[in-house]
Protein backbone atom coordinates (compact mmCIF):
# COMPACT_ATOMS: atom_id res chain seq x y z
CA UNK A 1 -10.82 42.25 60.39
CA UNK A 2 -12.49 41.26 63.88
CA UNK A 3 -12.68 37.55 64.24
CA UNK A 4 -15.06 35.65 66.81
CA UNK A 5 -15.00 32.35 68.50
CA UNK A 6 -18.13 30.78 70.19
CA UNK A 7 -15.88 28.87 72.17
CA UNK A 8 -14.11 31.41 73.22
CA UNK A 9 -15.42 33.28 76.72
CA UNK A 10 -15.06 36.94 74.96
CA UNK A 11 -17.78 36.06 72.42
CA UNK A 12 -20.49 36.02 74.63
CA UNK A 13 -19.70 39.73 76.01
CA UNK A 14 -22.12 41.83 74.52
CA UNK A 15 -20.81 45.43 73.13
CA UNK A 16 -21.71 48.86 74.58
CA UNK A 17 -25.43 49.18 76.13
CA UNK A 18 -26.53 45.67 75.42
CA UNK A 19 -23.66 44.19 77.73
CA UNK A 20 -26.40 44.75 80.77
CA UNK A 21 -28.87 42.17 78.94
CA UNK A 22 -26.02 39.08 79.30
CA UNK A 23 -27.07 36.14 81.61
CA UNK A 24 -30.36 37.67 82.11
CA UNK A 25 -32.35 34.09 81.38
CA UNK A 26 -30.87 31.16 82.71
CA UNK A 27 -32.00 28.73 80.42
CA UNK A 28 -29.92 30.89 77.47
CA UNK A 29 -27.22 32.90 76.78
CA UNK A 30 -26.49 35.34 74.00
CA UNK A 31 -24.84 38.20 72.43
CA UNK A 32 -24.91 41.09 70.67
CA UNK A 33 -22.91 41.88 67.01
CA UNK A 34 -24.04 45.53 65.81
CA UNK A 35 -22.83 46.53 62.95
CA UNK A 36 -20.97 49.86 62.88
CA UNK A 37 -21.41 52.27 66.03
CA UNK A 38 -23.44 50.67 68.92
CA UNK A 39 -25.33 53.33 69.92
CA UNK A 40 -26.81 54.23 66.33
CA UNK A 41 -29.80 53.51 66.31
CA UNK A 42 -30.25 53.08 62.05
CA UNK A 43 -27.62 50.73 62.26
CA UNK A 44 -27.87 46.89 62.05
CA UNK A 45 -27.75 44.31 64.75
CA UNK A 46 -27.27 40.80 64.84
CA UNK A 47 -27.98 38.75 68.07
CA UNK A 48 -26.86 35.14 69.09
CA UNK A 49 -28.91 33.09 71.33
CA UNK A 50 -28.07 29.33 72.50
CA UNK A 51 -30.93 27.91 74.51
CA UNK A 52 -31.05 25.05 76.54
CA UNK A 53 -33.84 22.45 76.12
CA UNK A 54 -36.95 23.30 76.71
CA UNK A 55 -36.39 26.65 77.11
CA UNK A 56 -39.36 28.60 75.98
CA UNK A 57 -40.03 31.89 73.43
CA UNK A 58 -43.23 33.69 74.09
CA UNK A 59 -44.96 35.05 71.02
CA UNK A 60 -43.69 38.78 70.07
CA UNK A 61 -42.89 40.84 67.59
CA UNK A 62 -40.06 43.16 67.12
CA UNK A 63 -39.76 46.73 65.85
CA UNK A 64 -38.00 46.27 62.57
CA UNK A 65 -37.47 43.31 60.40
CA UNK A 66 -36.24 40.41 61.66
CA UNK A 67 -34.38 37.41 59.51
CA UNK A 68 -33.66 34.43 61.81
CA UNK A 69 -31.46 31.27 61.11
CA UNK A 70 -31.18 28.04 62.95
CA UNK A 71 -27.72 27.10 63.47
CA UNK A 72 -27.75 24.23 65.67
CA UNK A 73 -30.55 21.82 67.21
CA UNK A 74 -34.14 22.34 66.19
CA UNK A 75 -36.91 24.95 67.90
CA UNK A 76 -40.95 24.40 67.33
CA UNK A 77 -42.69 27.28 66.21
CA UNK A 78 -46.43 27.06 66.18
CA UNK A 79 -46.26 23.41 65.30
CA UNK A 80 -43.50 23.34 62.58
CA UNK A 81 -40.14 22.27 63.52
CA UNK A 82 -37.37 24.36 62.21
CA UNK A 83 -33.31 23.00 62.57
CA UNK A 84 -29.79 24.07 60.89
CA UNK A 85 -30.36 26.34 58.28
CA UNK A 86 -34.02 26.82 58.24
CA UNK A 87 -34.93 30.29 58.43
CA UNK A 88 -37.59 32.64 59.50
CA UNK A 89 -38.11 36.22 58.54
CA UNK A 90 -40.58 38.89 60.24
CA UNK A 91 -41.28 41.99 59.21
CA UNK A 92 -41.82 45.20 61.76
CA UNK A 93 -44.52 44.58 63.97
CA UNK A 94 -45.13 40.53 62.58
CA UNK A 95 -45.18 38.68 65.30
CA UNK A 96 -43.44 35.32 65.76
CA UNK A 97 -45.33 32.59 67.75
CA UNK A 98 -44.73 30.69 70.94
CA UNK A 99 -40.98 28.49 70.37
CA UNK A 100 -40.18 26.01 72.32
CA UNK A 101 -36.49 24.34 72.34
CA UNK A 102 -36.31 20.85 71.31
CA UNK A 103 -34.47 17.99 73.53
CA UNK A 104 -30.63 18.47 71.64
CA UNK A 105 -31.19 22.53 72.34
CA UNK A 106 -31.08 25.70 69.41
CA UNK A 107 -28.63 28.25 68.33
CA UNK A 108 -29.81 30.75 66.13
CA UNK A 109 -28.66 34.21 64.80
CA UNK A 110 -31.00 36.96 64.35
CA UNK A 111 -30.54 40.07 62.13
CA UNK A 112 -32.30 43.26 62.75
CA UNK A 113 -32.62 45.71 60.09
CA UNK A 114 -32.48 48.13 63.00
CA UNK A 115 -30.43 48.05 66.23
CA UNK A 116 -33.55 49.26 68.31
CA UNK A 117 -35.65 46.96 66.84
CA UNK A 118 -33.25 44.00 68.87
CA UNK A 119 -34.33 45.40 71.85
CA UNK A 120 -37.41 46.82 71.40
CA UNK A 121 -40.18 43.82 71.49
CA UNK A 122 -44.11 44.25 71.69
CA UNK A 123 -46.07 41.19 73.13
CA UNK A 124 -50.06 40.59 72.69
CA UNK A 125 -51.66 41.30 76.24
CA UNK A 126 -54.34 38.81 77.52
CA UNK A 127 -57.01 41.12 76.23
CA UNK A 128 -55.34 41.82 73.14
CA UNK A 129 -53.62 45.47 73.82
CA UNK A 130 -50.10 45.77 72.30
CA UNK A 131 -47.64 45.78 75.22
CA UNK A 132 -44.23 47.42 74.01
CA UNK A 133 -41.41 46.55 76.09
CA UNK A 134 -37.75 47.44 76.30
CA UNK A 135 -35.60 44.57 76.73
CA UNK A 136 -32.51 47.26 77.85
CA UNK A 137 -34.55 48.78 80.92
CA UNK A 138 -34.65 46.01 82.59
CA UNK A 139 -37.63 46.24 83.94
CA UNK A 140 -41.81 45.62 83.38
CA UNK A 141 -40.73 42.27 81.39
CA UNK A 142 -44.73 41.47 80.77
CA UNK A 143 -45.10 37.42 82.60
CA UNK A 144 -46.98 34.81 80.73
CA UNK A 145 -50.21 35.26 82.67
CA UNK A 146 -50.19 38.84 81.11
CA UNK A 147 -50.16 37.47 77.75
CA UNK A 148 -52.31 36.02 74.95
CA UNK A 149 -52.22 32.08 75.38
């Protein structure tokens, strides 16, 4: 059995190809947990994220199901105020609206049905095209002005 600490330094590494996404936001940090090999793709994910508050969630979707619990603090998501285990679930493609951290900051766990579906998002453009975007390349991360208010 693998045990994890969240005080502990270690738990905040991320395994395998999603240790290049770690300390990419300032105002959060995460990790990664995938269940079985990382870099199966059918496999499950689960991914920790502790924001600061204030810190703010554009709407998106993901590509696979996504089943979300608060574990700490509270997060607004298009107007409702969700805190320690509340949850939210998403199917493929759902999207989830605009969050924004409240004042005592969030922790929450999300678990992917796939492990490309953690990484794989898809925002609504400004003009309403789907804009699919991988979180691992590091790159083309659509800004706020490109999206749907």
């Amino acid at each position: 059995m693998t045990h994890y600490k969240m005080s502990d330094p270690a738990y905040w590494e991320s395994p395998g190809k999603f240790a290049e996404l770690d300390c990419v936001i300032p105002s959060m940090k995460h990790t990664y947990f995938v269940l079985g090999d990382v870099e199966r793709e059918e496999g499950q994910a689960a991914l920790v994220m502790k924001m600061k508050p204030g810190h703010v969630i554009n709407s998106h979707a993901h590509a696979s199901s996504v089943f979300e619990v608060v574990v700490e603090g509270s997060i607004e998501v298009d107007g409702t105020v969700y805190g320690p285990g509340d949850i939210m679930m998403l199917k493929a493609g759902e999207p989830c609206g605009r969050g924004v951290v409240g004042p005592e900051g969030c922790t929450t766990v999300e678990f992917f049905s796939t492990v490309q579906g953690a990484y794989n998002l898809i925002y609504e453009g400004a003009d309403g095209e789907k804009i699919h975007w991988n979180s691992l390349e590091r790159r083309g991360r659509p800004g706020t002005e490109q999206l749907k208010a």
